[in-house]
N, C-alpha and C. Protein backbone atom coordinates (compact mmCIF):
# COMPACT_ATOMS: atom_id res chain seq x y z
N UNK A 1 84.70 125.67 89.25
CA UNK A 1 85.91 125.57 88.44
C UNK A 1 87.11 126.01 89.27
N UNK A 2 88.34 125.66 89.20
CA UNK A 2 89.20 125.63 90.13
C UNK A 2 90.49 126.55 89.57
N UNK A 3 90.91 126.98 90.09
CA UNK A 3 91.92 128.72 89.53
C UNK A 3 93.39 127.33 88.75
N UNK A 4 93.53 127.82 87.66
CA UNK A 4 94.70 126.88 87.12
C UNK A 4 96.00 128.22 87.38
N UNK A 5 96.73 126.98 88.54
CA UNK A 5 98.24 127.64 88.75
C UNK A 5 99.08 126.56 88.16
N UNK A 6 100.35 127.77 88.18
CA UNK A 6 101.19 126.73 87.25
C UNK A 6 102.51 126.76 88.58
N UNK A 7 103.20 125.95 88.47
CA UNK A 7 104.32 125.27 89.22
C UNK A 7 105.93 126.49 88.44
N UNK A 8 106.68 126.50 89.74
CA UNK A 8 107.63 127.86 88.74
C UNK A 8 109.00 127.17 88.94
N UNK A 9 109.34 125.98 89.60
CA UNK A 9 110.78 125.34 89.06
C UNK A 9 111.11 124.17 89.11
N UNK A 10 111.76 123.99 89.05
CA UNK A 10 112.63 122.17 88.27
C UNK A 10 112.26 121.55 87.20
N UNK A 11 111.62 121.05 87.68
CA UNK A 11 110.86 119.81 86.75
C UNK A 11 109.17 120.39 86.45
N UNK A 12 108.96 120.77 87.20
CA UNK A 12 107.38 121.39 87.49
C UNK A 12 107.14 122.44 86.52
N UNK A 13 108.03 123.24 86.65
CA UNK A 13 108.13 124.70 85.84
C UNK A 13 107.01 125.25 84.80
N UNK A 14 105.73 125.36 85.18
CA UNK A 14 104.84 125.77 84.17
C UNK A 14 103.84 124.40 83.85
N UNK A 15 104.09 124.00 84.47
CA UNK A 15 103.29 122.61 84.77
C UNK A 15 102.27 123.21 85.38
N UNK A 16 100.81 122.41 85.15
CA UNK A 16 99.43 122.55 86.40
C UNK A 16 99.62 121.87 87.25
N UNK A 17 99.01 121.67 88.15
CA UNK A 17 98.69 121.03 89.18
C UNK A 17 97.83 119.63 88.40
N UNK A 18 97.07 119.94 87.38
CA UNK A 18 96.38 118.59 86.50
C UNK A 18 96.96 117.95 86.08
N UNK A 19 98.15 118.47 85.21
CA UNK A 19 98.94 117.74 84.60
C UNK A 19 100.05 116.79 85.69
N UNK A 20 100.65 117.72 86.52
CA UNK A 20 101.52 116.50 87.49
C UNK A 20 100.29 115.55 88.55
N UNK A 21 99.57 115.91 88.99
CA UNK A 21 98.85 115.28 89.73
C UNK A 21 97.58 114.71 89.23
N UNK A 22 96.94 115.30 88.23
CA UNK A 22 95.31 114.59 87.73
C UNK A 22 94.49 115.40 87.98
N UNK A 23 93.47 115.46 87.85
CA UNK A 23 92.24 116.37 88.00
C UNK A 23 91.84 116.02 89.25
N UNK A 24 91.80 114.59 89.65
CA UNK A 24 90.91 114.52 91.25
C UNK A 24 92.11 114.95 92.24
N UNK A 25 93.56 114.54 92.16
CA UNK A 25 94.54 114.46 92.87
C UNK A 25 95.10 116.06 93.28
N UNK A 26 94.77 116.55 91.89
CA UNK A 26 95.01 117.95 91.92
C UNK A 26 93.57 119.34 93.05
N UNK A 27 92.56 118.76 92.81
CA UNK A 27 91.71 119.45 93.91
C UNK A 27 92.11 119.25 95.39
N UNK A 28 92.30 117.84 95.08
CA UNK A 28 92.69 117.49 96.63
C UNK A 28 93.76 118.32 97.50
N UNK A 29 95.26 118.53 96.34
CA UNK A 29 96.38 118.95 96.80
C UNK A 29 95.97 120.74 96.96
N UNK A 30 95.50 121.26 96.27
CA UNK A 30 94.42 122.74 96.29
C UNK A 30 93.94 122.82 97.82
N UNK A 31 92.75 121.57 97.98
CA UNK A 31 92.54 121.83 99.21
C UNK A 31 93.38 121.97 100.43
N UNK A 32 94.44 120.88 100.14
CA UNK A 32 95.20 120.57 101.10
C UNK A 32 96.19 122.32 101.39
N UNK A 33 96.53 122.16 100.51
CA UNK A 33 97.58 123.75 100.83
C UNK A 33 96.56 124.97 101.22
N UNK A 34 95.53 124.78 100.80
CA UNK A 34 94.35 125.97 101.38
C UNK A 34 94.60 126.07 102.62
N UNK A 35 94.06 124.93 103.21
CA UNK A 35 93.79 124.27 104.64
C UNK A 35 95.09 124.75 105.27
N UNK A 36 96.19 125.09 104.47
CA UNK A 36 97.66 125.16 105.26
C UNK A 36 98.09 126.36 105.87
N UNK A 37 97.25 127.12 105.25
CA UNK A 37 97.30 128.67 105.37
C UNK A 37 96.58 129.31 106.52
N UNK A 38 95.90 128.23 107.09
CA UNK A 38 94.94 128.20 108.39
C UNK A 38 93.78 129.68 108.47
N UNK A 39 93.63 129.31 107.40
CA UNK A 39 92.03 130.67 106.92
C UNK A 39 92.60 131.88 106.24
N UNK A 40 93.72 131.82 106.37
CA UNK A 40 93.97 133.12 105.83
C UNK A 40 94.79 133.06 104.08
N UNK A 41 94.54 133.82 103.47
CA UNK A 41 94.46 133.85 102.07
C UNK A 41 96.13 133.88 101.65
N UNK A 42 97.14 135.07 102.26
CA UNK A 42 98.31 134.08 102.39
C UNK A 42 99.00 134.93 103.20
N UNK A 43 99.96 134.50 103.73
CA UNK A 43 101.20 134.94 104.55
C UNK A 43 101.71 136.36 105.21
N UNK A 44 101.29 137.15 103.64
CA UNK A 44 101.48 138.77 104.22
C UNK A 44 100.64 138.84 104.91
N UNK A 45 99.32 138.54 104.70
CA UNK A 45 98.01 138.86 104.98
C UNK A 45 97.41 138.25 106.67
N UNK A 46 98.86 137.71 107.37
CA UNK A 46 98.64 136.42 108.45
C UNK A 46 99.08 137.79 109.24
N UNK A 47 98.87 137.74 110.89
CA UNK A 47 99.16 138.66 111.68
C UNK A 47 100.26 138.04 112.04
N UNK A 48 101.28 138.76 113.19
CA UNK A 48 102.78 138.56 113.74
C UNK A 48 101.85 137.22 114.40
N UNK A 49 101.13 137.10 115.54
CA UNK A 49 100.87 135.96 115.75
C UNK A 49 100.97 134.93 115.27
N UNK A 50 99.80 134.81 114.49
CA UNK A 50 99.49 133.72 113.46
C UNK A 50 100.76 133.37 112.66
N UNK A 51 101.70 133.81 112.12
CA UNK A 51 103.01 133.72 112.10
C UNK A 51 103.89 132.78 112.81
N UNK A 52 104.07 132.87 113.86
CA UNK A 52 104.53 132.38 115.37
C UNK A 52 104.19 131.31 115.18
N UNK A 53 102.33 131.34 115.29
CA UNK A 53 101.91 130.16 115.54
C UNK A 53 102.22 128.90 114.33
N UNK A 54 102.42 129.41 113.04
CA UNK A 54 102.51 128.69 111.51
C UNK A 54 103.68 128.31 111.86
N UNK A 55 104.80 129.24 112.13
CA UNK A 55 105.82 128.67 112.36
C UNK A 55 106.32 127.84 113.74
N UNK A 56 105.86 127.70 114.57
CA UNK A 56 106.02 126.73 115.31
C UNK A 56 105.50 125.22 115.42
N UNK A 57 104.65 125.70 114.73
CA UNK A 57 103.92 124.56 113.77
C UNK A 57 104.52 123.47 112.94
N UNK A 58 105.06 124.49 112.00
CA UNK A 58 106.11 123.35 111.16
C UNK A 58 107.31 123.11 111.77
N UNK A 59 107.77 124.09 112.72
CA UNK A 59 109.26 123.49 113.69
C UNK A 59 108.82 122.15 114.36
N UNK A 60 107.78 122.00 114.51
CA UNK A 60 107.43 121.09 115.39
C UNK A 60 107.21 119.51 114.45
N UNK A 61 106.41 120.03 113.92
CA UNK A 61 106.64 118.61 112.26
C UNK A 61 107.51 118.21 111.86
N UNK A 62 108.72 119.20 111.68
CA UNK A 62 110.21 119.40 111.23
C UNK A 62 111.17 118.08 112.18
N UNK A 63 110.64 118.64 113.53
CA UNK A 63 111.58 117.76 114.33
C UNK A 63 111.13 116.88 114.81
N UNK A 64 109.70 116.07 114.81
CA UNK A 64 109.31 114.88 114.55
C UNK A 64 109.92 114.05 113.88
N UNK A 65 109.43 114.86 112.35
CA UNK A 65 110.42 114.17 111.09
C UNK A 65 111.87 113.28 111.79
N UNK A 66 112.74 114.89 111.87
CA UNK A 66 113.72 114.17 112.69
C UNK A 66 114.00 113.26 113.14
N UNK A 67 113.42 113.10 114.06
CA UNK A 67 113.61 112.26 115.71
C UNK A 67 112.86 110.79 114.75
N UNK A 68 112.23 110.89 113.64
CA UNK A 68 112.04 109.49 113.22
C UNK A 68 113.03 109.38 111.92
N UNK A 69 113.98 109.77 112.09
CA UNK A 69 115.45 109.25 111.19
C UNK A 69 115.27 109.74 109.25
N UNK A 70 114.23 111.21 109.37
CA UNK A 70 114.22 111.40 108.35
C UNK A 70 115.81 112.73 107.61
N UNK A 71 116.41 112.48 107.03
CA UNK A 71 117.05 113.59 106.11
C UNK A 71 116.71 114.03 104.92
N UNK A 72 116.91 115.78 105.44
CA UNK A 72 116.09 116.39 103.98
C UNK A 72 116.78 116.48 103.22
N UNK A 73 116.20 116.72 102.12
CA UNK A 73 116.74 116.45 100.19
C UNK A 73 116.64 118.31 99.81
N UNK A 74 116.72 119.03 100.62
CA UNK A 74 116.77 120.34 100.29
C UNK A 74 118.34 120.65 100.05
N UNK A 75 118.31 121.64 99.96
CA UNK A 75 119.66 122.42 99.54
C UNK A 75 119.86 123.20 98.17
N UNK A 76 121.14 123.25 97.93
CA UNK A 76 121.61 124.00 96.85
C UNK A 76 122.50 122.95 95.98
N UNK A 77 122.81 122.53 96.41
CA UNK A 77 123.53 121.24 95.59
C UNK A 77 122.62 120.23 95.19
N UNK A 78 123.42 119.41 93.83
CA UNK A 78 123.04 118.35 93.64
C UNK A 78 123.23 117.30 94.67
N UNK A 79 122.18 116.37 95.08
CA UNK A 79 123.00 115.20 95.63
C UNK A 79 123.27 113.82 94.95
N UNK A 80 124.63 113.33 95.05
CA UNK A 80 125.43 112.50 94.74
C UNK A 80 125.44 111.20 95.62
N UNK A 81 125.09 110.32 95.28
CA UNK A 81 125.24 108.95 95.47
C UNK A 81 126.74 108.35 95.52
N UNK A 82 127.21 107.63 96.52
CA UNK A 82 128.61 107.46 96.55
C UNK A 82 128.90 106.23 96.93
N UNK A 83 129.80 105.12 96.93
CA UNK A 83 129.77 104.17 97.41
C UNK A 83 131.60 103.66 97.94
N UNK A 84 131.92 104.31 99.71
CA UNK A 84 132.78 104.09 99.77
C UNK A 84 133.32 102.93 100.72
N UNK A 85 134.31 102.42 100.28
CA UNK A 85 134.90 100.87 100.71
C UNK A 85 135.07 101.14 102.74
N UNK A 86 135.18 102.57 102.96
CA UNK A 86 134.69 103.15 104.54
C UNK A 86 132.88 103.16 104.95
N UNK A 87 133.04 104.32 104.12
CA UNK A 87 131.33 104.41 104.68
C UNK A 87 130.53 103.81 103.93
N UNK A 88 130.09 102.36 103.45
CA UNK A 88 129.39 102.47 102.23
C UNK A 88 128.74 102.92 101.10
N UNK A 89 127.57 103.16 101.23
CA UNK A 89 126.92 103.61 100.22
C UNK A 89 126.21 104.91 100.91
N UNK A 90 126.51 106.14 100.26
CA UNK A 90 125.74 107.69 101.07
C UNK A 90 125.24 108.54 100.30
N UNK A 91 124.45 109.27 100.48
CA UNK A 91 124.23 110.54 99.42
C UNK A 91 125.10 111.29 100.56
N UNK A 92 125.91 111.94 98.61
CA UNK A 92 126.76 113.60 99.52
C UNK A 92 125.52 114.72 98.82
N UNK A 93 125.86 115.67 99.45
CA UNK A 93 125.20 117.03 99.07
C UNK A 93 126.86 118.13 98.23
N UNK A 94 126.80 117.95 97.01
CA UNK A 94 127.29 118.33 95.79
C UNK A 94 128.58 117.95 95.69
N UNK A 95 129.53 118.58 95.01
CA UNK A 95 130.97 117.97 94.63
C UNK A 95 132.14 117.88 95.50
N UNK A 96 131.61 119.47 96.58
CA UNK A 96 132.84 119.37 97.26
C UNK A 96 132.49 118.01 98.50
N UNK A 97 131.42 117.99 98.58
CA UNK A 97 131.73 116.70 99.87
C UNK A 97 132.12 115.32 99.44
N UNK A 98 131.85 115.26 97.59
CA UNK A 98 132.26 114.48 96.97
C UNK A 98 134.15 113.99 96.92
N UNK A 99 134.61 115.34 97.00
CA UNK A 99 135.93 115.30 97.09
C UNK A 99 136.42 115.00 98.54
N UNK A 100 135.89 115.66 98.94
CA UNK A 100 136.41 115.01 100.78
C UNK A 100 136.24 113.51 101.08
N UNK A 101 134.65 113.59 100.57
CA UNK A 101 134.72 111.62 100.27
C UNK A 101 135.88 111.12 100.03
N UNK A 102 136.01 111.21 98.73
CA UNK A 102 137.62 110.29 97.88
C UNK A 102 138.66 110.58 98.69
N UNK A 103 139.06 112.04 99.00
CA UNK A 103 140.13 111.81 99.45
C UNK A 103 140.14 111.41 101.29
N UNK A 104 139.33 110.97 101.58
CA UNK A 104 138.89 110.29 102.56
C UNK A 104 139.64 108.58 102.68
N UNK A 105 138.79 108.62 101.52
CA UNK A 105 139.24 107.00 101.23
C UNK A 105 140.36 107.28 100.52
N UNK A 106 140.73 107.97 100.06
CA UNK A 106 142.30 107.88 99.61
C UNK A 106 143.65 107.48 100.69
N UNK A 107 143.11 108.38 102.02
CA UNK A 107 144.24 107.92 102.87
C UNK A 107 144.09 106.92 103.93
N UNK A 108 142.84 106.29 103.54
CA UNK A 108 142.46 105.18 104.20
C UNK A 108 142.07 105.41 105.68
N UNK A 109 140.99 106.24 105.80
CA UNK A 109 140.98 107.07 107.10
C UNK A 109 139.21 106.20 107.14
N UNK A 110 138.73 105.60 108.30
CA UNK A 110 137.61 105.60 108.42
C UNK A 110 136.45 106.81 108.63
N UNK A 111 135.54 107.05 108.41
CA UNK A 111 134.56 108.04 108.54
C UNK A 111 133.08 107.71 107.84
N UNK A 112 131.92 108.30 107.61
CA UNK A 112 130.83 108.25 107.81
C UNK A 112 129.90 109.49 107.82
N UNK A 113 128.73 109.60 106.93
CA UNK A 113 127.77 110.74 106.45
C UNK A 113 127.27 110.87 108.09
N UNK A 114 127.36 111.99 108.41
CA UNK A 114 126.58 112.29 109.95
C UNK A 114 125.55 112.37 109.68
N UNK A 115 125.09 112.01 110.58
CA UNK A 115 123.32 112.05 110.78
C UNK A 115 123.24 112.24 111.95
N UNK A 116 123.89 112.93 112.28
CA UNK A 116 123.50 113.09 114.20
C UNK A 116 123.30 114.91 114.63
N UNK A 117 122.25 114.80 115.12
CA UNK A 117 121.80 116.27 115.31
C UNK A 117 122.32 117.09 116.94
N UNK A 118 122.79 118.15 116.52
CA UNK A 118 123.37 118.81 118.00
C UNK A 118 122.36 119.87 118.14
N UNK A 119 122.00 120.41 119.11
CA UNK A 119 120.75 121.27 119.57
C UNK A 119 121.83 122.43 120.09
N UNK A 120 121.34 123.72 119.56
CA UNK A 120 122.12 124.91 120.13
C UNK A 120 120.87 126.11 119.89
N UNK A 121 121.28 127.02 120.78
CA UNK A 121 120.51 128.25 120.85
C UNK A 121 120.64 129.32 119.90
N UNK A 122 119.81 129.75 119.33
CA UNK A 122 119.82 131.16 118.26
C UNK A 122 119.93 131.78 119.09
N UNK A 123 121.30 133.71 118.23
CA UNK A 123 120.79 134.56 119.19
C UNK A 123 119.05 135.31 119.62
N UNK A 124 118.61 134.61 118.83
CA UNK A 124 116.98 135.07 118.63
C UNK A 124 116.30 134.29 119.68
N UNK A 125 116.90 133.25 120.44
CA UNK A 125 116.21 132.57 121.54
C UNK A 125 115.92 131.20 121.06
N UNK A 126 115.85 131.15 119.84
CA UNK A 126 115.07 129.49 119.30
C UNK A 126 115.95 128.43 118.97
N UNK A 127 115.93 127.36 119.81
CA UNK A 127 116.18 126.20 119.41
C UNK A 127 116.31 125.73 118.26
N UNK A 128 117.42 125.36 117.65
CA UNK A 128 117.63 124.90 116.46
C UNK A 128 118.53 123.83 116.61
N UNK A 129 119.00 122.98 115.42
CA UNK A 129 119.93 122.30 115.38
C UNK A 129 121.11 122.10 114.66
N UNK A 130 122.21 121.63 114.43
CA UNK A 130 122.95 121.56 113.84
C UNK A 130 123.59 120.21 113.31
N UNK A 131 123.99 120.21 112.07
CA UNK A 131 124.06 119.20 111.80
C UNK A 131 125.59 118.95 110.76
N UNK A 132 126.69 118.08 111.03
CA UNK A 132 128.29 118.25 110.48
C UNK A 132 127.67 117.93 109.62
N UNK A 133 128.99 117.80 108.40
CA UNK A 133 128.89 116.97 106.95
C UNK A 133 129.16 115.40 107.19
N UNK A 134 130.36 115.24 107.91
CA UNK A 134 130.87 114.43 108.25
C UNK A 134 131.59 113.71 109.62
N UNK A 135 131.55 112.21 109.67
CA UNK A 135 131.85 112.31 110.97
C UNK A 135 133.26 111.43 110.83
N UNK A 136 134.61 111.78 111.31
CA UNK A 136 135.83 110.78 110.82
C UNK A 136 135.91 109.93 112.38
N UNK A 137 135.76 108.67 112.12
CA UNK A 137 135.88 107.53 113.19
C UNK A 137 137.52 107.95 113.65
N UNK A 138 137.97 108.00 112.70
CA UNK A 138 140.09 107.30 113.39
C UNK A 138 140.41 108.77 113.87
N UNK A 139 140.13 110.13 113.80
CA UNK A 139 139.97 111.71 114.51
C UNK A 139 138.99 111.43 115.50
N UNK A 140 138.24 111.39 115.38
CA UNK A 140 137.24 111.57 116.28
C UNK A 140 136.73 112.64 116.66
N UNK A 141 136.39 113.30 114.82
CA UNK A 141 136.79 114.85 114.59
C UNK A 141 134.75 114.75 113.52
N UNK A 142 134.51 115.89 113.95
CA UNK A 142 132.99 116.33 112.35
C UNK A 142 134.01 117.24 111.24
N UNK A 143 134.03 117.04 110.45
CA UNK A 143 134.30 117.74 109.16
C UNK A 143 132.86 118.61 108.71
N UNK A 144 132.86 119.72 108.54
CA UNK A 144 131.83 121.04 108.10
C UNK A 144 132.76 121.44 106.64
N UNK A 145 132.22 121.45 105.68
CA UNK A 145 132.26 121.33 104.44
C UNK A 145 131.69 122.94 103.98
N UNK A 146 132.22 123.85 103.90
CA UNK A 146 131.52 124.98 103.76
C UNK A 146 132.06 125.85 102.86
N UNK A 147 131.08 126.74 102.25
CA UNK A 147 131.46 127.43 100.62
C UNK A 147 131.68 129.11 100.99
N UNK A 148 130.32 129.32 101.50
CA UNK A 148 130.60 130.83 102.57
C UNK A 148 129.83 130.88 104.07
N UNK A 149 130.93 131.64 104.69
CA UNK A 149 130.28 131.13 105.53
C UNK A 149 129.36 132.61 106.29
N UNK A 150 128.37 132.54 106.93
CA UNK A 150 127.55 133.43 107.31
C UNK A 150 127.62 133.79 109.23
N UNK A 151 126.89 134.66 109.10
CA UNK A 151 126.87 134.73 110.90
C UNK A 151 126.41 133.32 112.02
N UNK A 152 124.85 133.05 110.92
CA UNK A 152 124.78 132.44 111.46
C UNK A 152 125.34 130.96 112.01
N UNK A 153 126.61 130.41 110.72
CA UNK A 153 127.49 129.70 110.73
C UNK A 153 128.12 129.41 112.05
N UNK A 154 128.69 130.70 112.19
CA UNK A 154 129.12 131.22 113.57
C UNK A 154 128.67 130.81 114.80
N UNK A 155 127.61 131.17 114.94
CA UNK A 155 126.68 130.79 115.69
C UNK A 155 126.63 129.45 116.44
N UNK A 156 126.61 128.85 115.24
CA UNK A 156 126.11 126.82 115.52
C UNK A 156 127.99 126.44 115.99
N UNK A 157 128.93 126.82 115.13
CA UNK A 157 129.83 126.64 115.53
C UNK A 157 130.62 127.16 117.04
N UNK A 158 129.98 127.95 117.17
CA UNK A 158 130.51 128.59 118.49
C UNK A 158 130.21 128.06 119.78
N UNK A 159 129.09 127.21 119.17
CA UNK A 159 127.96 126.67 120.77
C UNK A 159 128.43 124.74 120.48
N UNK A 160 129.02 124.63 119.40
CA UNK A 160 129.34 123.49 119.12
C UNK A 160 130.67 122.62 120.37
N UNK A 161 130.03 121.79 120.81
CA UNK A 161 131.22 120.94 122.16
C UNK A 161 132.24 119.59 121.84
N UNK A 162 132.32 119.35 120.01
CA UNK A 162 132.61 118.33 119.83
C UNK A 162 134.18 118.79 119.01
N UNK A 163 135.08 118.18 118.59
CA UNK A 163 135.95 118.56 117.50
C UNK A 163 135.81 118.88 116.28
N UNK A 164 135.43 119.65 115.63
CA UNK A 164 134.80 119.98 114.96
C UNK A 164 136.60 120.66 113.54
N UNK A 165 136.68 120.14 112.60
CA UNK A 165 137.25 121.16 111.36
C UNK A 165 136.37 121.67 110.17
N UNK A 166 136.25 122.28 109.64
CA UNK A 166 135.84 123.46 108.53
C UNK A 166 136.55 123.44 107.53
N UNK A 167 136.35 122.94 106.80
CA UNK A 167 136.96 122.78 105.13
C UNK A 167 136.48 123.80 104.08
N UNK A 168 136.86 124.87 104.08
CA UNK A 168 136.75 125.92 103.29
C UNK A 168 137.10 125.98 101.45
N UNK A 169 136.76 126.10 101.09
CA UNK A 169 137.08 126.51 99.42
C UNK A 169 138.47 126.66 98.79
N UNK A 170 139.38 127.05 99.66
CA UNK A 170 140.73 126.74 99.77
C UNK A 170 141.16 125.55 99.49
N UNK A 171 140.82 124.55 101.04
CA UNK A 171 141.26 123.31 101.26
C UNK A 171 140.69 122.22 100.00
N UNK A 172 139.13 122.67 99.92
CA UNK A 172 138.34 121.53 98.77
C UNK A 172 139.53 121.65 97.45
N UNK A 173 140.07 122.71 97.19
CA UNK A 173 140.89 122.93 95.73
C UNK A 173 142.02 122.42 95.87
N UNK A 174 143.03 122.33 96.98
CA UNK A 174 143.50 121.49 97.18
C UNK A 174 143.15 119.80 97.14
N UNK A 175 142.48 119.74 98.15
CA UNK A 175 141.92 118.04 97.65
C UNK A 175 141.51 117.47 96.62
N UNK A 176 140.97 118.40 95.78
CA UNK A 176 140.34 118.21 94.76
C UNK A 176 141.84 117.33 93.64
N UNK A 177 142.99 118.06 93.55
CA UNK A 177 143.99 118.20 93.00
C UNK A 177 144.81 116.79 93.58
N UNK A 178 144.69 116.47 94.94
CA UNK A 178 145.23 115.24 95.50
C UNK A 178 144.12 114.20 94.84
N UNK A 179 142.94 114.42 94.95
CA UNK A 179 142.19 113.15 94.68
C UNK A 179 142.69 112.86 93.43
N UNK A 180 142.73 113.69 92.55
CA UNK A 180 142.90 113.74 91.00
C UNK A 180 143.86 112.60 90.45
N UNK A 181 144.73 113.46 91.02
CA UNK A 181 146.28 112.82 91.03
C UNK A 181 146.65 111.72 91.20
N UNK A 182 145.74 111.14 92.77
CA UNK A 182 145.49 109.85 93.09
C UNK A 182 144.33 109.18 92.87
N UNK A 183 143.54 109.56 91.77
CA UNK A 183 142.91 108.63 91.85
C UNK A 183 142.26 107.02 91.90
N UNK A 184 141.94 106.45 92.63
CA UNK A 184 141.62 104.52 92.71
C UNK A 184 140.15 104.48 91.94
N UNK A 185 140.35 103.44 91.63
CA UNK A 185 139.12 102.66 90.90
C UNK A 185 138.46 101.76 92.06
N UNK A 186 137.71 101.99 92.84
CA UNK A 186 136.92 100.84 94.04
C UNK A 186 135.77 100.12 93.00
């Protein structure tokens, strides 16, 4: 008999594993995350090694993914579907990139959802990447779309070699107020 866990957010929230997946689908996915833990029962219980090793593990899956043109659906925002007469059709990641959108196309400025990854060093030694919100064709500038910003912010920006502006919580309230004002029907 198989331990019934329940799922703790979104949509899942108190859900089994039977109920979203099935009874056969659901052992399977059991096994599968067992198997993930690489023998060990869970995480606290993993040595600093084994650690290392888990996590280099999935860095390494992570940037496969990557390098085969995948973008993740994580975050904190909703994402928004957009369809502009510049960049076509994009998912933004929540309202404020929504507003930079419009007023994007408000002043008739070409630009485009980045998808292009820059490689910079942690002070911790590890390779990571970075990635703008946006990329404006007629600047030839990334727009970074940001709510607060952290050290490690810092960081990616500091090692960053391209033109890069930062649209802070300030500026979005402003735009927000131009888009408004102006708003077009496309």
């Amino acid at each position: 008999m198989s331990k019934k866990v329940t799922l703790g957010q979104g949509w899942a929230k108190g859900k089994t594993y039977e109920v979203i997946y099935g009874k056969k689908l659901a052992d399977k996915k059991r096994k599968f995350l067992s198997n993930c833990s690489m023998g060990v029962s869970s995480w606290a219980a993993m040595s600093a090694t084994q650690k290392i090793i888990a996590n280099n593990k999935r860095r390494k899956s992570i940037q496969i993914r990557y390098a085969n043109g995948w973008r993740p659906g994580g975050g904190r925002c909703k994402k928004i579907k957009y369809i502009s007469p510049f960049a076509g059709e994009v998912t933004l990641d929540g309202t404020w990139e929504l507003i930079v959108a419009r007023y994007l196309d408000l002043i008739n400025i070409k630009w485009e959802r980045n998808t292009k990854r820059f490689p910079y060093i942690k002070k911790s030694g590890v390779k990571s990447y970075y990635v703008p919100d946006f990329y404006v064709k007629d600047w030839k500038t990334y727009i970074e779309i940001k709510g607060y910003e952290t050290s490690l912010d810092r960081e990616k920006w500091a090692s960053f070699n391209e033109k890069l502006l930062i649209w802070k919580k300030d500026e979005i309230k402003k735009l927000k107020v131009i888009t408004l004002s102006n708003e077009r029907v496309y």
